[in-house]
Protein backbone atom coordinates (compact mmCIF):
# COMPACT_ATOMS: atom_id res chain seq x y z
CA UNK A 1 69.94 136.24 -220.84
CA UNK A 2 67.65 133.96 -222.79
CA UNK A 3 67.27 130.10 -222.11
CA UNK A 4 68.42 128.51 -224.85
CA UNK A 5 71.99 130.90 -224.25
CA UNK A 6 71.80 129.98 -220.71
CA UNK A 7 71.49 126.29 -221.28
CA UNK A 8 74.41 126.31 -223.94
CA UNK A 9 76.37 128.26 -221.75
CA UNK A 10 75.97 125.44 -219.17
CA UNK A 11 76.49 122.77 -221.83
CA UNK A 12 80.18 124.21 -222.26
CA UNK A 13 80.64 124.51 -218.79
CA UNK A 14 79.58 120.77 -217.95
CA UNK A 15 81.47 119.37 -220.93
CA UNK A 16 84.61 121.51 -219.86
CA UNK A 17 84.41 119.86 -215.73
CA UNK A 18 84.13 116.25 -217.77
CA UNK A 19 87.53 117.32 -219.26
CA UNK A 20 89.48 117.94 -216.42
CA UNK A 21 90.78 114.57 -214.74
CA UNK A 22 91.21 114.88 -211.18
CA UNK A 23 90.51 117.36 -208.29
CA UNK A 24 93.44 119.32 -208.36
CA UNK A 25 92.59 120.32 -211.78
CA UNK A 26 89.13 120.99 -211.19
CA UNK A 27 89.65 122.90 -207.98
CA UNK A 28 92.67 125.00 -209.96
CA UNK A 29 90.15 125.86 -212.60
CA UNK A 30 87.51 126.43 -210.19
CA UNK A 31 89.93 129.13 -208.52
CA UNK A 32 90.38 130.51 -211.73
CA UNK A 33 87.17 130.78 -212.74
CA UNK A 34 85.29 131.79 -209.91
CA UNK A 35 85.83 135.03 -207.51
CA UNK A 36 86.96 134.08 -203.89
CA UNK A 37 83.33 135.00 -202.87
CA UNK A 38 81.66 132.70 -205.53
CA UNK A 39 83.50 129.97 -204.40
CA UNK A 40 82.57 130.38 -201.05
CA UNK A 41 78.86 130.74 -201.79
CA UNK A 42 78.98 128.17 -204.35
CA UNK A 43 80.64 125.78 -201.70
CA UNK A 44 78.56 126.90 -198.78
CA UNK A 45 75.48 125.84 -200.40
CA UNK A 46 76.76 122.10 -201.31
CA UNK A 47 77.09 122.16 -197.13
CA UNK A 48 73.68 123.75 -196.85
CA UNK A 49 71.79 121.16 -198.94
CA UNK A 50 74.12 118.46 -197.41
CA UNK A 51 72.93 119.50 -193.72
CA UNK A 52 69.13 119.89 -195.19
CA UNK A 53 69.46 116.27 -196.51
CA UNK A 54 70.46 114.70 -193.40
CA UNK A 55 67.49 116.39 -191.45
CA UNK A 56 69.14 119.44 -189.84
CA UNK A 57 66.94 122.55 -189.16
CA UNK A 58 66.65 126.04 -190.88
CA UNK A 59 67.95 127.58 -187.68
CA UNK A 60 70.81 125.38 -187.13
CA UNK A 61 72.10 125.47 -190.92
CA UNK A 62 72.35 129.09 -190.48
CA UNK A 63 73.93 129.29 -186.95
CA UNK A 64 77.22 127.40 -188.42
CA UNK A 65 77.11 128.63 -191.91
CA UNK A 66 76.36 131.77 -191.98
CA UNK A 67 73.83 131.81 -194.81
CA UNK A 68 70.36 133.46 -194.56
CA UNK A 69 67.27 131.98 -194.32
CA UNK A 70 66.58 133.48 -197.97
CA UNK A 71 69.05 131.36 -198.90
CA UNK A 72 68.78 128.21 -197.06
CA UNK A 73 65.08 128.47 -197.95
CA UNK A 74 66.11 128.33 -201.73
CA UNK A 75 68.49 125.34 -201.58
CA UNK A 76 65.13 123.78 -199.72
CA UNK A 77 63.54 124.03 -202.76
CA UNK A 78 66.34 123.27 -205.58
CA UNK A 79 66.33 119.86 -203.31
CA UNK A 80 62.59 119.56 -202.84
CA UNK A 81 61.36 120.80 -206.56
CA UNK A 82 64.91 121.32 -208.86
CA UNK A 83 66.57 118.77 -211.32
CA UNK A 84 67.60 116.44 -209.13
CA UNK A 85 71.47 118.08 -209.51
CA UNK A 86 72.20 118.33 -205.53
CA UNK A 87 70.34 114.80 -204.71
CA UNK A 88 72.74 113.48 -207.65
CA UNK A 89 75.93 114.95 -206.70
CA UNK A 90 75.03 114.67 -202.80
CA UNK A 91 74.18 110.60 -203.25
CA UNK A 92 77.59 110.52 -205.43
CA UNK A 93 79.60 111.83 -202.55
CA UNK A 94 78.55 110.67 -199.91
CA UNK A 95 79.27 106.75 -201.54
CA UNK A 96 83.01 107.79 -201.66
CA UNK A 97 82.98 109.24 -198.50
């Protein structure tokens, strides 16, 4: 799919999660949206970059999640080199926490 498709796709889907006013709502349309096993990889890998932010290792991120290194490897990198987007949303929630 080409970028600028991609990006608008994203736009819609970030304007739509602004809509929706509590986490009920976003969780119900989260269910809706996504297939069990997307929501379990999507939400494994918030835990994965949360565990890689407080200084746990490789190894140990993949004993209690379950995830391969291919993939614990990549949220490494969204956090090291990506758009900021997990340091954001992991900053965000762990002030409400």
């Amino acid at each position: 799919m080409e970028a600028n498709i991609i990006n608008e796709k994203l736009t819609v889907l970030s304007k739509t999660l602004l809509k929706l006013r509590n986490v009920e709502e976003i969780k119900a349309f989260l269910e809706d949206l996504l297939t069990k096993s997307e929501q379990v990889s999507i939400s494994s890998r918030l835990q994965i970059a949360d565990m890689l932010n407080s200084g746990v290792p490789y190894s140990q991120i993949q004993r209690e999640t379950g995830a391969s290194s291919a993939t614990v490897a990549k949220v490494s990198d969204n956090l090291k080199y990506g758009k900021d987007g997990f340091k954001t949303a992991l900053e965000r929630l762990n002030k409400s926490r």
